[in-house]
Protein backbone atom coordinates (compact mmCIF):
# COMPACT_ATOMS: atom_id res chain seq x y z
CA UNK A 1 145.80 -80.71 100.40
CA UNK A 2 147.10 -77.85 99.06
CA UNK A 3 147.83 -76.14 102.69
CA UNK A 4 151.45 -74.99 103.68
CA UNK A 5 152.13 -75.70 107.45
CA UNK A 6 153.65 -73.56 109.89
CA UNK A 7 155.91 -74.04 112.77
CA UNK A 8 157.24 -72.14 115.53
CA UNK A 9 157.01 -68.30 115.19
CA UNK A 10 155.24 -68.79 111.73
CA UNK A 11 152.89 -70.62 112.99
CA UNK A 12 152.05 -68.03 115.38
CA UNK A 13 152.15 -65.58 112.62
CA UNK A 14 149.80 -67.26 110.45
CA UNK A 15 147.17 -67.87 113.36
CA UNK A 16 147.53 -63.94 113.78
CA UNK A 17 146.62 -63.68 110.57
CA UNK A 18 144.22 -66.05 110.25
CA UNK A 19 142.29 -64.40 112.95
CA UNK A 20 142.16 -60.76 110.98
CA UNK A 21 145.54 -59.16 112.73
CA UNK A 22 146.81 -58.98 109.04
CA UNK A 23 148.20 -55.41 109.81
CA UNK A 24 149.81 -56.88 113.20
CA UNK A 25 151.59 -59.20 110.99
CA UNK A 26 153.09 -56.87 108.43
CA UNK A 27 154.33 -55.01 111.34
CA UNK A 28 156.04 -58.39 113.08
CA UNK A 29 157.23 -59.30 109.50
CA UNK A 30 159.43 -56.56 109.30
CA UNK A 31 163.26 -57.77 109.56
CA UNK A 32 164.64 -56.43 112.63
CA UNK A 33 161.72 -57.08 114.29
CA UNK A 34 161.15 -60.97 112.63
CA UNK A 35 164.64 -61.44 113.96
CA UNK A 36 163.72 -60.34 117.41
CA UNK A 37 160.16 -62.51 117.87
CA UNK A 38 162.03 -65.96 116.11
CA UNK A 39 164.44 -65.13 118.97
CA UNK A 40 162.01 -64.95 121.69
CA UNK A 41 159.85 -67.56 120.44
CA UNK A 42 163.19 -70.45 120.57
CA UNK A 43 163.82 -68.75 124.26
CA UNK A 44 160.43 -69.23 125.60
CA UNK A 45 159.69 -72.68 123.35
CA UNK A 46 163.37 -74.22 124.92
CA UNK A 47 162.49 -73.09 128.53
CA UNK A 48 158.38 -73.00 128.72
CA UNK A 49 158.65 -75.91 131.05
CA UNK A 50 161.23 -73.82 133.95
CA UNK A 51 159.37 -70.29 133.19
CA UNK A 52 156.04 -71.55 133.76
CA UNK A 53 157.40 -72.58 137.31
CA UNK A 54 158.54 -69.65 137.45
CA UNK A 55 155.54 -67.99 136.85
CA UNK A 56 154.28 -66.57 140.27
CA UNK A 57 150.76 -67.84 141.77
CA UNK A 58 149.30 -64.07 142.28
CA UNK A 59 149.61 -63.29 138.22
CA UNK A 60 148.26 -66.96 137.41
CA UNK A 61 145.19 -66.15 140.02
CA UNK A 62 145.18 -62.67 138.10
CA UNK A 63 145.09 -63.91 134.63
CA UNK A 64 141.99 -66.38 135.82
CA UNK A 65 140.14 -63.46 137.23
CA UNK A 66 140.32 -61.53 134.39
CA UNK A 67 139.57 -64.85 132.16
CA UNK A 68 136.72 -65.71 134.15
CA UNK A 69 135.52 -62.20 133.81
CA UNK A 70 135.35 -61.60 130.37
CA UNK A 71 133.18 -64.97 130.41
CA UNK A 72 130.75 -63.30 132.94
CA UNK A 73 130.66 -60.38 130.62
CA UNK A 74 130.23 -62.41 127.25
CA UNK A 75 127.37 -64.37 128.75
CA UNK A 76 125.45 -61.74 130.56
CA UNK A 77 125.79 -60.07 126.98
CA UNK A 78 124.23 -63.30 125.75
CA UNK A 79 121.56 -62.72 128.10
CA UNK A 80 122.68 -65.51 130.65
CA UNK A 81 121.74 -64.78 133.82
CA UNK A 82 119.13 -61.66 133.14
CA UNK A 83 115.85 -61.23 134.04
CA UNK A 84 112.67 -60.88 132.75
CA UNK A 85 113.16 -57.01 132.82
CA UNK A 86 116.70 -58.06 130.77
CA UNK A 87 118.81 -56.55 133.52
CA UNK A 88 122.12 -58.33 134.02
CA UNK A 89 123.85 -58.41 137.15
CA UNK A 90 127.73 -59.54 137.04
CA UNK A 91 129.50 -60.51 140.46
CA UNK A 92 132.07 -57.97 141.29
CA UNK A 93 135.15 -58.61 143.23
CA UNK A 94 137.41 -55.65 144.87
């Protein structure tokens, strides 16, 4: 009660926000620039469904490496995978 819901770029706005990029948002507020993300955002929200077929395999393998490593990082940070001397080892890839 009381809440004010968001949709499309708002919402993405407000979830920016929400999150602490306050100063991000002032900046993506700003008119010309408002105009241009509300115009992206109906682009990519009309056509997600073609453009992420379009989207080629190497940058969706890419974008899962670099997923799954930040996940290796945040738990060996957490002390997963240490040992009793607390010395982390992370896989590494070329």
């Amino acid at each position: 009660p009381g809440a004010a819901v968001s949709s499309g770029a708002d919402a993405v706005l407000s979830a920016y926000e929400a999150v602490g990029l306050g100063w991000l948002v002032a900046v993506l507020r700003l008119p010309i620039i408002s105009l241009l993300i509300r115009a992206v955002y109906a682009f990519v929200s009309k056509h997600r469904y073609t453009l992420s077929r379009l989207l080629p395999g190497f940058l969706t393998r890419r974008l899962f490496g670099a997923v799954n490593s930040l996940h290796q990082m945040d738990s060996a940070a957490q002390g997963f995978g240490c040992d009793d001397e607390e010395e982390c080892e992370l896989p590494y890839d070329d």
